[in-house]
PDB file of N, CA and C in Angstrom:
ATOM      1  N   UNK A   1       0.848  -1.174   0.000  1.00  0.00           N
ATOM      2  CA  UNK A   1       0.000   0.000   0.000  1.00  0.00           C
ATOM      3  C   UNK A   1       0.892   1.234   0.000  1.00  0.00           C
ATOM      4  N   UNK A   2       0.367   2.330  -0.729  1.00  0.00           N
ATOM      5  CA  UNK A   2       0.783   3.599  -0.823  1.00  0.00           C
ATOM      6  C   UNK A   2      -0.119   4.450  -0.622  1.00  0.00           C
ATOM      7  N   UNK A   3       0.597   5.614   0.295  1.00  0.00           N
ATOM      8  CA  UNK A   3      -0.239   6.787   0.644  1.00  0.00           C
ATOM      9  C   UNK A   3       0.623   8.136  -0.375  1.00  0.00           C
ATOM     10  N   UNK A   4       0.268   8.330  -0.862  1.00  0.00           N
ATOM     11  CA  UNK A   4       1.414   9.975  -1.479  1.00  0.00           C
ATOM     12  C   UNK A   4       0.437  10.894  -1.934  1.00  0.00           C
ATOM     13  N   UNK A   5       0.836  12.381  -1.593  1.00  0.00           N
ATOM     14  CA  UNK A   5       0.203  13.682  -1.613  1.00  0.00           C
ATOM     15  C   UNK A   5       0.931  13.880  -3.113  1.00  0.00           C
ATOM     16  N   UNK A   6       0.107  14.574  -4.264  1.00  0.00           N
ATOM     17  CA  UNK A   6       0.627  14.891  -5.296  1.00  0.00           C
ATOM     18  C   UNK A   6       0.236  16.338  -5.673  1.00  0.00           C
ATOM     19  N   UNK A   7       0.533  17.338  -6.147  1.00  0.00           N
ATOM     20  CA  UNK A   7       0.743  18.771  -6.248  1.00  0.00           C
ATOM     21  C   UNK A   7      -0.734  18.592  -8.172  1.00  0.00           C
ATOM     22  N   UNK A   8      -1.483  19.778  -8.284  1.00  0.00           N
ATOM     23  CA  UNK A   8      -2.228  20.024  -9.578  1.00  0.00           C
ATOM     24  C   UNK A   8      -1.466  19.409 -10.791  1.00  0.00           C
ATOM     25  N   UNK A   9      -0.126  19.356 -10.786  1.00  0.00           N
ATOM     26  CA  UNK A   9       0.291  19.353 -12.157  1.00  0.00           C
ATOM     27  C   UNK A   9       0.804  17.509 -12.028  1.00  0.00           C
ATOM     28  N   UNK A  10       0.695  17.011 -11.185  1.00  0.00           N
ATOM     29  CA  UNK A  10       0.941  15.308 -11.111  1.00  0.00           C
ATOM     30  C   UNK A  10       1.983  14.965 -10.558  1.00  0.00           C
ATOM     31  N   UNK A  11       3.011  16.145  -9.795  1.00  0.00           N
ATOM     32  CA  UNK A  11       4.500  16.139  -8.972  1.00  0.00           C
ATOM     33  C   UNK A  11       4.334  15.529  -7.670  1.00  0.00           C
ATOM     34  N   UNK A  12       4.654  13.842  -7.569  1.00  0.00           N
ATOM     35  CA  UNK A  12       4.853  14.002  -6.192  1.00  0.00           C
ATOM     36  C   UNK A  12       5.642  14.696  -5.334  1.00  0.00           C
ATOM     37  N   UNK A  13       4.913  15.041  -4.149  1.00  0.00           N
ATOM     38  CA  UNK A  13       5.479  16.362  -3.165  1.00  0.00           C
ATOM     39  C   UNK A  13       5.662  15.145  -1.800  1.00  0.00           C
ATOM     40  N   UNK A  14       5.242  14.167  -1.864  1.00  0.00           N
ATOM     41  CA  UNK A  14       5.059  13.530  -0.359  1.00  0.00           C
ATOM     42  C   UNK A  14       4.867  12.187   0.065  1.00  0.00           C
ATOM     43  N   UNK A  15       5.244  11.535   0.111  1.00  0.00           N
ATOM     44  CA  UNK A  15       5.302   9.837   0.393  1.00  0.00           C
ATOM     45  C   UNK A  15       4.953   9.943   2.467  1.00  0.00           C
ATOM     46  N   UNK A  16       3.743   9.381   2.220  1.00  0.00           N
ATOM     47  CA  UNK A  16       3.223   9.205   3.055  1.00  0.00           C
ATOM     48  C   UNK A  16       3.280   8.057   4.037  1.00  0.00           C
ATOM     49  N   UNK A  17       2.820   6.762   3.014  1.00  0.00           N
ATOM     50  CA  UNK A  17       3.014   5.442   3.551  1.00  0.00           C
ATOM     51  C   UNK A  17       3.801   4.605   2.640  1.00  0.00           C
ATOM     52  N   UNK A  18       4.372   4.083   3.061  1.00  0.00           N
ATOM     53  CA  UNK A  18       4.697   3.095   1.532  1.00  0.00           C
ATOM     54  C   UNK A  18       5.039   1.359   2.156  1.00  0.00           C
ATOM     55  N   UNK A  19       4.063   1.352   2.586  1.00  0.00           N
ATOM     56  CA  UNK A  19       3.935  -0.309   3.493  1.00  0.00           C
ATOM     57  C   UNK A  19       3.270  -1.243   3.385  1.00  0.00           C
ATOM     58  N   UNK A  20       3.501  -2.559   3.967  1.00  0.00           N
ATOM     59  CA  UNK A  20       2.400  -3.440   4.020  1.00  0.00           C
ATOM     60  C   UNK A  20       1.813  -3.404   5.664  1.00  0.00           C
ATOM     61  N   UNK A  21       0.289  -3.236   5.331  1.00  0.00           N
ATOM     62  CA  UNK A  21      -0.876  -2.441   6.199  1.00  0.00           C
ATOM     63  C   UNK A  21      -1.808  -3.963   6.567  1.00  0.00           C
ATOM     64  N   UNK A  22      -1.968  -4.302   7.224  1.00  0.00           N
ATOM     65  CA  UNK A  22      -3.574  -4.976   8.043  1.00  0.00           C
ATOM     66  C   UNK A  22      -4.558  -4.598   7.346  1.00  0.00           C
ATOM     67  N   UNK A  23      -5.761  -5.199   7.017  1.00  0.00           N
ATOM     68  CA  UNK A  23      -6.616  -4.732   6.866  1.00  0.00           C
ATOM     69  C   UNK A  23      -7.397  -4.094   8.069  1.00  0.00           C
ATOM     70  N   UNK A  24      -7.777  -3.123   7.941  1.00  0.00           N
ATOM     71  CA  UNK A  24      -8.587  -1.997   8.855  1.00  0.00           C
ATOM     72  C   UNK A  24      -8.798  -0.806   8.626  1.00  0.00           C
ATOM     73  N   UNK A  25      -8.934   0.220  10.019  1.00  0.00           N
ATOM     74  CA  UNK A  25      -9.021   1.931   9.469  1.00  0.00           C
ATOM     75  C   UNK A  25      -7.765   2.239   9.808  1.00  0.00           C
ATOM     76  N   UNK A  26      -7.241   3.457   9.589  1.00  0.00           N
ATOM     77  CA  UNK A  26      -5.664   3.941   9.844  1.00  0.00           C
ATOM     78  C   UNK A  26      -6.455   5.571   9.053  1.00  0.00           C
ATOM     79  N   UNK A  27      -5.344   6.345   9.970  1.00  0.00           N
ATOM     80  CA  UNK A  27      -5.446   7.438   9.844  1.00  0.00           C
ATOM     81  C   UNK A  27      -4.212   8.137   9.925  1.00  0.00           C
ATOM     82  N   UNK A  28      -3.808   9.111   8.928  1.00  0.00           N
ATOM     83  CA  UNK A  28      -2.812   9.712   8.459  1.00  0.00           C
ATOM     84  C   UNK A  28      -2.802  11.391   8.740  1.00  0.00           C
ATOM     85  N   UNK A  29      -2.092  11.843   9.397  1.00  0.00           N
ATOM     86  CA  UNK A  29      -1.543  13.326   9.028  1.00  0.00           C
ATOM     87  C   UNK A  29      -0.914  13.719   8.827  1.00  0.00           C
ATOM     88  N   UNK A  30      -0.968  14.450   7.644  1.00  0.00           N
ATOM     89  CA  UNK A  30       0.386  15.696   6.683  1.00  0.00           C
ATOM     90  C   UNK A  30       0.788  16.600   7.344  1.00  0.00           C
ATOM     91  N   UNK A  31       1.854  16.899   7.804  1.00  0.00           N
ATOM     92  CA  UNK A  31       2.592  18.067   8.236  1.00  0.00           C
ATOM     93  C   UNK A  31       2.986  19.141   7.409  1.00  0.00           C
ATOM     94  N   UNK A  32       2.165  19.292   6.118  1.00  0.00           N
ATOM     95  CA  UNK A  32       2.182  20.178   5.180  1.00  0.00           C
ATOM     96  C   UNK A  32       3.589  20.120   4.431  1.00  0.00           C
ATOM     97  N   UNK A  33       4.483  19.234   4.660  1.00  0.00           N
ATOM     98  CA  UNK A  33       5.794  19.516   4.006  1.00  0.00           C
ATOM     99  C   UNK A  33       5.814  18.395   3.253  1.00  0.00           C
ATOM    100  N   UNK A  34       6.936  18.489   2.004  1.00  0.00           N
ATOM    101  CA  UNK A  34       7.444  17.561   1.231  1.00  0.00           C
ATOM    102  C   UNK A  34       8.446  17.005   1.754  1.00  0.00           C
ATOM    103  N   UNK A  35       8.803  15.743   0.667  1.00  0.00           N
ATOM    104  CA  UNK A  35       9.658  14.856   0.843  1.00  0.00           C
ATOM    105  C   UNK A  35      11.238  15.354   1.158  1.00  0.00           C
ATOM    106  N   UNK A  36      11.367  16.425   1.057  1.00  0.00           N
ATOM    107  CA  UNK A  36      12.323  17.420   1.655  1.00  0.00           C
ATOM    108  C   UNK A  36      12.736  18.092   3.032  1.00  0.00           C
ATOM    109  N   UNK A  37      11.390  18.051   3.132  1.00  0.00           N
ATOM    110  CA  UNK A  37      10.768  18.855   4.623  1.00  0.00           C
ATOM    111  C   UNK A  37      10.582  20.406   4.780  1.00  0.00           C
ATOM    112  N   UNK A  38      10.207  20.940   3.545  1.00  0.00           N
ATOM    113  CA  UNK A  38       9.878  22.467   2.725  1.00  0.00           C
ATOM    114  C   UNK A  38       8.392  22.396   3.362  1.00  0.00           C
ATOM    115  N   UNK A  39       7.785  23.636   3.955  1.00  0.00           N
ATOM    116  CA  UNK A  39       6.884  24.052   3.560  1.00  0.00           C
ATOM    117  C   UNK A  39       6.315  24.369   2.609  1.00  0.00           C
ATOM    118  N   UNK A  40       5.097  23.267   2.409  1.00  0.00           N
ATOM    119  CA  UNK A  40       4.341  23.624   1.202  1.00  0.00           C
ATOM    120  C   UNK A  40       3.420  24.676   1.372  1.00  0.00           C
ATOM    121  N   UNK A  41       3.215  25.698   0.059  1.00  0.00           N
ATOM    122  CA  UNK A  41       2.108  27.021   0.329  1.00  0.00           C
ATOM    123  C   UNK A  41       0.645  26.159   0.349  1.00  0.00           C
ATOM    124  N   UNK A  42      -0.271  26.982   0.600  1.00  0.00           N
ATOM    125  CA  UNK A  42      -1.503  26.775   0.641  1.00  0.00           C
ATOM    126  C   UNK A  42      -2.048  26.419  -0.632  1.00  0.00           C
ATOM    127  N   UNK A  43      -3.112  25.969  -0.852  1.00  0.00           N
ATOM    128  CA  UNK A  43      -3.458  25.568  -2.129  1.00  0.00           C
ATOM    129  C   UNK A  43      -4.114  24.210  -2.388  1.00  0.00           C
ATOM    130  N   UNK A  44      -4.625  23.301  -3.646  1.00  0.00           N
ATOM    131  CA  UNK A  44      -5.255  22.106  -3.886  1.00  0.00           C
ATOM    132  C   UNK A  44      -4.112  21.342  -4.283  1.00  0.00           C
ATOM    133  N   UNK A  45      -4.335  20.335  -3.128  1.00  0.00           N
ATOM    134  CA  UNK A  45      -3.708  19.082  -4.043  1.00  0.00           C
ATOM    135  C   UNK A  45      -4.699  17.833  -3.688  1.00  0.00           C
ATOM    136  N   UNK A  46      -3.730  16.902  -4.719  1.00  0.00           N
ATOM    137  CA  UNK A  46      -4.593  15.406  -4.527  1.00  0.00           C
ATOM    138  C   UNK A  46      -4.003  14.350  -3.351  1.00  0.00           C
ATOM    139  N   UNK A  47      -4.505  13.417  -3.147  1.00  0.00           N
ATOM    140  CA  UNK A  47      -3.936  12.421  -2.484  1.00  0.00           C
ATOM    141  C   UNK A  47      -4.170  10.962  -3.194  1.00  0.00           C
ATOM    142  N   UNK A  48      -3.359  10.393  -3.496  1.00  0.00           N
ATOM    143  CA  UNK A  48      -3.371   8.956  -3.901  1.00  0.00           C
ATOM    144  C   UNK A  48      -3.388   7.744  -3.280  1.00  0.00           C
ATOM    145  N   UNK A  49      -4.416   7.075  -3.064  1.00  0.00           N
ATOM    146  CA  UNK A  49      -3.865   5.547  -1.998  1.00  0.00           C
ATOM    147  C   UNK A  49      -3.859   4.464  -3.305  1.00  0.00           C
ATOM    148  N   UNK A  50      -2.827   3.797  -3.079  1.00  0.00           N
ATOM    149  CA  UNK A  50      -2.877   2.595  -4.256  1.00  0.00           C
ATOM    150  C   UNK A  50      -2.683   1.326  -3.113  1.00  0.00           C
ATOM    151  N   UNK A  51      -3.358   0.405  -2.906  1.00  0.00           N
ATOM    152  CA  UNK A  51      -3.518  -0.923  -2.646  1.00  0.00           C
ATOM    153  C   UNK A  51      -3.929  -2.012  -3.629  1.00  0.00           C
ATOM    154  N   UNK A  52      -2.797  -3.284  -3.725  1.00  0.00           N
ATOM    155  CA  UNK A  52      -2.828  -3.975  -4.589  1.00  0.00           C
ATOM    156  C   UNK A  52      -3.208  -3.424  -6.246  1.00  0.00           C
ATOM    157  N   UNK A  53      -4.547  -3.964  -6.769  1.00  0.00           N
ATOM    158  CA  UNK A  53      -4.643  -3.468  -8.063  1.00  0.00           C
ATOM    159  C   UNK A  53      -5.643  -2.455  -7.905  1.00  0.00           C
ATOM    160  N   UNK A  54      -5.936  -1.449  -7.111  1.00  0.00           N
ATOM    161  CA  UNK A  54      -6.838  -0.168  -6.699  1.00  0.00           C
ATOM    162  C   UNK A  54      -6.236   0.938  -6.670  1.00  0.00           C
ATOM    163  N   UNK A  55      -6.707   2.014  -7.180  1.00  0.00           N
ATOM    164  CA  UNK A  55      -6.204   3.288  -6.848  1.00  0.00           C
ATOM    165  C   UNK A  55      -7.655   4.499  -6.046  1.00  0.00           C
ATOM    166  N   UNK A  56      -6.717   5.245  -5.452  1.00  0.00           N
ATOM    167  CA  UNK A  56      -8.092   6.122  -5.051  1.00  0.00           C
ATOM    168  C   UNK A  56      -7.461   7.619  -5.423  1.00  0.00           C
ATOM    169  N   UNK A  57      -7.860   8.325  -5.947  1.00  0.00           N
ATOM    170  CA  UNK A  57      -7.441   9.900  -6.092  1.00  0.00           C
ATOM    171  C   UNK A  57      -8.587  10.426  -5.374  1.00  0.00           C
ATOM    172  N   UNK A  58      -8.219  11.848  -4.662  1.00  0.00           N
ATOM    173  CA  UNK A  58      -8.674  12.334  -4.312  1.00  0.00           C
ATOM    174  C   UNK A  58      -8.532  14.142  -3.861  1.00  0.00           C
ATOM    175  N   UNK A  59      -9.153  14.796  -3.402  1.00  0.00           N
ATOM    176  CA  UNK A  59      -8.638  16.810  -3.688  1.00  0.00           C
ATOM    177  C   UNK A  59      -8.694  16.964  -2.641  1.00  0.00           C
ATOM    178  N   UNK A  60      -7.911  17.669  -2.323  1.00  0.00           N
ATOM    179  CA  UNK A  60      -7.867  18.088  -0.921  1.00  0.00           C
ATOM    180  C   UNK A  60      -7.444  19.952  -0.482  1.00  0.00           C
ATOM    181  N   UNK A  61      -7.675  20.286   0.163  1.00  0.00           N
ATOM    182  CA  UNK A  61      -7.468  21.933   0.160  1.00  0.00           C
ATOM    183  C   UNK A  61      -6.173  21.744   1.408  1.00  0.00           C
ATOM    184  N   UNK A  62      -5.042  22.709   1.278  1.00  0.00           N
ATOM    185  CA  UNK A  62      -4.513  23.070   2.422  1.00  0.00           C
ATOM    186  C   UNK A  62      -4.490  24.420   2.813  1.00  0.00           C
ATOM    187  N   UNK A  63      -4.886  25.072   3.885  1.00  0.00           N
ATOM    188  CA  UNK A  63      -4.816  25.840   3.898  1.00  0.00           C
ATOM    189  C   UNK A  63      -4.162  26.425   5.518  1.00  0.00           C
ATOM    190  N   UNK A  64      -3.456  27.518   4.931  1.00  0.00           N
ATOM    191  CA  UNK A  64      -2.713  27.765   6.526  1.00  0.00           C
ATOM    192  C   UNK A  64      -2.889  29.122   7.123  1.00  0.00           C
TER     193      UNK A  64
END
């Protein structure tokens, strides 16, 4: 399973999870920074979960 935050234009900015997970709930929080540890500005991005052969996209607002 993969968790990664991706920026409007398709740049991953953020690797979230990148593990093998249990099945269950799990809950994740972004510290607004990239894979760098930069503050990211405010703005839309997506989030991606890929498990096995599934993907989920999704929009998300950050705002600070």
């Amino acid at each position: 399973m993969s968790l990664t935050v991706v920026d409007l234009l398709g740049r991953q900015v953020r690797t979230l999870v990148f593990a093998t997970q249990e099945p269950g709930r799990y809950m994740m929080v972004w510290d607004a920074r990239d894979d760098a540890g930069q503050n990211l500005p405010s703005g839309m991005y997506l989030y991606r979960l890929r498990t096995g052969s599934s993907v989920l996209i999704k929009k998300m607002t950050l705002l600070k």
